[in-house]
C-alpha atoms as a PDB file:
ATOM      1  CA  UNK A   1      13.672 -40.739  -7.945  1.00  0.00           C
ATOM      2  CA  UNK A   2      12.830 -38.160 -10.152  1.00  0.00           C
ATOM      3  CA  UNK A   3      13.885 -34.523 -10.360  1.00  0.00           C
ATOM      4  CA  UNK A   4      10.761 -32.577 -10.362  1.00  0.00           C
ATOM      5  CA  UNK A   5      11.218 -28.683 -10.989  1.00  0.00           C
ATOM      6  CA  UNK A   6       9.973 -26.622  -8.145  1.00  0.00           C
ATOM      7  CA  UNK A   7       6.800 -24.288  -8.574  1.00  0.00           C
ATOM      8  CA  UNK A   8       7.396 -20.927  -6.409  1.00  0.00           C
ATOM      9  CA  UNK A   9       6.110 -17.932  -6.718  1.00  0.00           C
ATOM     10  CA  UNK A  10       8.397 -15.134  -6.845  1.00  0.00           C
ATOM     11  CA  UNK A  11       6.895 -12.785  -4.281  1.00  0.00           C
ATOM     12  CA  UNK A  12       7.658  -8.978  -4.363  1.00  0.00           C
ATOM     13  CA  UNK A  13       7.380  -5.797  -2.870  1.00  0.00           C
ATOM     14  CA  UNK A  14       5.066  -3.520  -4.386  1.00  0.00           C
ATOM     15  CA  UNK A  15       4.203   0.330  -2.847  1.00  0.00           C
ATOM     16  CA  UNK A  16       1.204   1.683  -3.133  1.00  0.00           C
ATOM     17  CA  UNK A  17      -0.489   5.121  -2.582  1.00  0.00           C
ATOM     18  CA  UNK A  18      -4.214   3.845  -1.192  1.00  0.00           C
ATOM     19  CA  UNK A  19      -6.454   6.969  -1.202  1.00  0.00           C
ATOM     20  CA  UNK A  20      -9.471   6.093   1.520  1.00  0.00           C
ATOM     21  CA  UNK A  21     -12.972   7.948   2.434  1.00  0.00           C
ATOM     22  CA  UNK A  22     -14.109   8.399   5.590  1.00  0.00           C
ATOM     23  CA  UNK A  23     -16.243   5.335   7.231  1.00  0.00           C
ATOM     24  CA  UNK A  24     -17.777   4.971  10.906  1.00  0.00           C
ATOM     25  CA  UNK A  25     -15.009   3.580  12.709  1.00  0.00           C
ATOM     26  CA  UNK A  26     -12.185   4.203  10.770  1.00  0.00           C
ATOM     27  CA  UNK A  27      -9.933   5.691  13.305  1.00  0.00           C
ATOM     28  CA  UNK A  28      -9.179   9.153  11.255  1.00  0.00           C
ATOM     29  CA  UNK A  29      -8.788  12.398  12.843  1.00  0.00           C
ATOM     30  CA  UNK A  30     -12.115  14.203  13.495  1.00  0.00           C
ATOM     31  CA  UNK A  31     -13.370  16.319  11.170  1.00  0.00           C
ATOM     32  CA  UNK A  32     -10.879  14.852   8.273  1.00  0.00           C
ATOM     33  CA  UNK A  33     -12.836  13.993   4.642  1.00  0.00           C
ATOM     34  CA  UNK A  34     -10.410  10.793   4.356  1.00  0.00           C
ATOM     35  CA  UNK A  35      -6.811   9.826   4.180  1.00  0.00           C
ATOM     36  CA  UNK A  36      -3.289   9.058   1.843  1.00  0.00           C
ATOM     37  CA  UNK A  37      -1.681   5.451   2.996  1.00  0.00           C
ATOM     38  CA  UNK A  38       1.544   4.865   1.920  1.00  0.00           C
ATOM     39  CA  UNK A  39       2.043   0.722   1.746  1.00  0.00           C
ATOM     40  CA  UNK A  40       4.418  -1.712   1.045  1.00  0.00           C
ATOM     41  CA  UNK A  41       2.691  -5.006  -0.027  1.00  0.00           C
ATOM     42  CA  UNK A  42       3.722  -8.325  -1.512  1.00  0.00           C
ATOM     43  CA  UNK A  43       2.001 -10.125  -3.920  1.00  0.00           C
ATOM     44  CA  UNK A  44       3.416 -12.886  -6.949  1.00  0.00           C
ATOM     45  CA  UNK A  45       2.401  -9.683  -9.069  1.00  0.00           C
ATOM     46  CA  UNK A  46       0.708  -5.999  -8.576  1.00  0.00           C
ATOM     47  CA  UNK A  47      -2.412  -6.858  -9.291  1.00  0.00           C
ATOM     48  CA  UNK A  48      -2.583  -9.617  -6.173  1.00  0.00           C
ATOM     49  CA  UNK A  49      -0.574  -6.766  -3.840  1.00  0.00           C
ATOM     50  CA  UNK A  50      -3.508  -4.759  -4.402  1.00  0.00           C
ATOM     51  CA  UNK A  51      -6.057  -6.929  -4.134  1.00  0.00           C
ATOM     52  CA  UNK A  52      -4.640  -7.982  -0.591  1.00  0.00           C
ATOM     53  CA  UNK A  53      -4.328  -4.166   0.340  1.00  0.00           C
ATOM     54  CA  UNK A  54      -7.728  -3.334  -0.747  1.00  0.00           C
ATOM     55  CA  UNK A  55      -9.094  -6.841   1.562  1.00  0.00           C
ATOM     56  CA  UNK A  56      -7.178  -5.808   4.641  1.00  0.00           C
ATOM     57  CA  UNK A  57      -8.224  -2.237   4.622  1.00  0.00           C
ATOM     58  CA  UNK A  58     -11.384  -3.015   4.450  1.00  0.00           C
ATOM     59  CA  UNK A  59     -11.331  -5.260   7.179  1.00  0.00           C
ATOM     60  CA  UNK A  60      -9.826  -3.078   9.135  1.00  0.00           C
ATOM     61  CA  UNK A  61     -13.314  -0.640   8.467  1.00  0.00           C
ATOM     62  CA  UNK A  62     -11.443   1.539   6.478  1.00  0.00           C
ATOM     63  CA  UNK A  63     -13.128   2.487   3.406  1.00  0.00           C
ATOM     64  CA  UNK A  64     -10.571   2.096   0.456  1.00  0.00           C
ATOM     65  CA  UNK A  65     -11.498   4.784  -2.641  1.00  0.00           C
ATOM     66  CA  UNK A  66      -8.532   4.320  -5.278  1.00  0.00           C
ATOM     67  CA  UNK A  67      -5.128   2.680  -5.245  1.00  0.00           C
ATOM     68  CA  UNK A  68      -2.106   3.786  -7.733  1.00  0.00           C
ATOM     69  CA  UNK A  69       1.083   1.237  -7.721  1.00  0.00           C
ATOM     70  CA  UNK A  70       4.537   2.933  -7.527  1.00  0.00           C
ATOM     71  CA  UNK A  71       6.037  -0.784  -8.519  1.00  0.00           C
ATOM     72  CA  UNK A  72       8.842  -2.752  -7.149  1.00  0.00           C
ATOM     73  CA  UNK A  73      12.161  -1.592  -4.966  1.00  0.00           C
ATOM     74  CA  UNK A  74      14.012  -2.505  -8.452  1.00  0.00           C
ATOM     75  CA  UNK A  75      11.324  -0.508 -10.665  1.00  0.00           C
ATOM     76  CA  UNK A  76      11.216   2.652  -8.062  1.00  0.00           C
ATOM     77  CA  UNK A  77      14.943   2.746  -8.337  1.00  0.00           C
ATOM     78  CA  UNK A  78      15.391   2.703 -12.086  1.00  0.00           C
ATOM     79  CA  UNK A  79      12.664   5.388 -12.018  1.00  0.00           C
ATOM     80  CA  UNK A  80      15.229   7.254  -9.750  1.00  0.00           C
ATOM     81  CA  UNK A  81      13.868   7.328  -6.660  1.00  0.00           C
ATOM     82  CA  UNK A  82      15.398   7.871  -3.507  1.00  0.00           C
ATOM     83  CA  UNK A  83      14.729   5.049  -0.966  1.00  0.00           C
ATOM     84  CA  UNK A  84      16.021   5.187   2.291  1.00  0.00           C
ATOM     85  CA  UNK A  85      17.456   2.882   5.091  1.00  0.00           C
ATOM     86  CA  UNK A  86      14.052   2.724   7.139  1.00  0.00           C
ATOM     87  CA  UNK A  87      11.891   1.865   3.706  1.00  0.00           C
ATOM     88  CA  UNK A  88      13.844  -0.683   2.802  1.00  0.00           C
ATOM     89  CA  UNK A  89      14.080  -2.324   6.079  1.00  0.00           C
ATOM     90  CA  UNK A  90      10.416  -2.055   5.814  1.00  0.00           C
ATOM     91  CA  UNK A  91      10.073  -3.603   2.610  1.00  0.00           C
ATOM     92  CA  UNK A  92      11.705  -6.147   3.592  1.00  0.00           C
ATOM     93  CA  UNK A  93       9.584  -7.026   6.495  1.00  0.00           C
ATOM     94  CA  UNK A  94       6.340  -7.434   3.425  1.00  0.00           C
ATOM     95  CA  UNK A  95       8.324  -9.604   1.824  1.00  0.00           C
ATOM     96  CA  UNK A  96       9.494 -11.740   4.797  1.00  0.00           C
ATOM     97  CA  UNK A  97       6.155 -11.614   6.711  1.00  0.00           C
ATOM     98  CA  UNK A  98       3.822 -11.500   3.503  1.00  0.00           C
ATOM     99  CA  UNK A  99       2.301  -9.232   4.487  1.00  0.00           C
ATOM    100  CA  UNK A 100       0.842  -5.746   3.986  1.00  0.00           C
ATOM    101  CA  UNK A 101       2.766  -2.473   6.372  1.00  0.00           C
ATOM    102  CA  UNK A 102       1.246   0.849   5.863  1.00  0.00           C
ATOM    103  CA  UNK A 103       4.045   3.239   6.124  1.00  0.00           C
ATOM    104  CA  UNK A 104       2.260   6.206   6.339  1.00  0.00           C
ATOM    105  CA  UNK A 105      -1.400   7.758   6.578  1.00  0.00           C
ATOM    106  CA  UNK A 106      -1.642  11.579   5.759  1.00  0.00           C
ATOM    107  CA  UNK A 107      -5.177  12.809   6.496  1.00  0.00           C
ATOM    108  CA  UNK A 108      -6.859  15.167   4.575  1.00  0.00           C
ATOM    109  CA  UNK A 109      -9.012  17.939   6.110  1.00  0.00           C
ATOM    110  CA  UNK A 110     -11.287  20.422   4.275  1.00  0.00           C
ATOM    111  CA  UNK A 111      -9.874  23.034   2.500  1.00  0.00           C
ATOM    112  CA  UNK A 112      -6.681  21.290   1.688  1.00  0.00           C
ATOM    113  CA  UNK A 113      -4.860  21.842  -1.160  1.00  0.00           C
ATOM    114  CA  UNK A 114      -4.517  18.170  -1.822  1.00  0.00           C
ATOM    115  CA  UNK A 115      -7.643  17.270  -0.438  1.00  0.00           C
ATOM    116  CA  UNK A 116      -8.921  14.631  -3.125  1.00  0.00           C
ATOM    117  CA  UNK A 117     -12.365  13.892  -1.745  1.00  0.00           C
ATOM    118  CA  UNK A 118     -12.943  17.884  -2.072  1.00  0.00           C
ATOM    119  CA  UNK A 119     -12.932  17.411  -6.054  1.00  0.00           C
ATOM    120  CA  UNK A 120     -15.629  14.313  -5.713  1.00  0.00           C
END
């Protein structure tokens, strides 16, 4: 019998900050121009975490604009962030469900200071 090495994919945790427009059914507030989702996806690498973000969004008629990648749990925290109790535990659900949890969704409304779609 021979030993044959195994081929796994290393799965991680990536966050991402999806920015998203406004789209007939998307479920936003009324009268916002789109929204902020905080996520926690996995993916072998970034690029694939996004990629599955961006599909599931978009089935979910959500209309995905831009994405920017915060990295890893062990990137975020040499970066010095702060993570908490709750994130963690909920990074660790993506990673043990593959899957892809939005955290948090901050609409924007016109005349916000942060609004991005106001600059488009």
């Amino acid at each position: 019998m021979q030993d044959k090495p195994e081929k796994r994919s290393r799965q991680q945790v990536y966050t991402l900050l999806v920015q998203i427009g406004r789209k007939k059914g998307d479920g936003l507030p009324e009268g916002s121009t789109g929204a902020a989702l905080m996520v926690y996806a996995s993916g072998v690498d970034e690029a694939e975490a996004v990629r599955e973000t961006v599909a599931i969004l978009k089935q979910a008629d959500t209309a995905p604009l831009d994405v920017t990648g915060y990295g890893t749990l062990d990137e975020r925290l040499a970066q010095g962030h702060e993570i908490d109790d709750e994130e963690r535990a909920l990074m660790g659900r993506a990673l043990a469900e593959n899957a892809v949890i939005v955290a948090q969704m901050t609409p924007f409304f016109p005349g916000d200071g942060d609004d991005a779609q106001a600059a488009r």
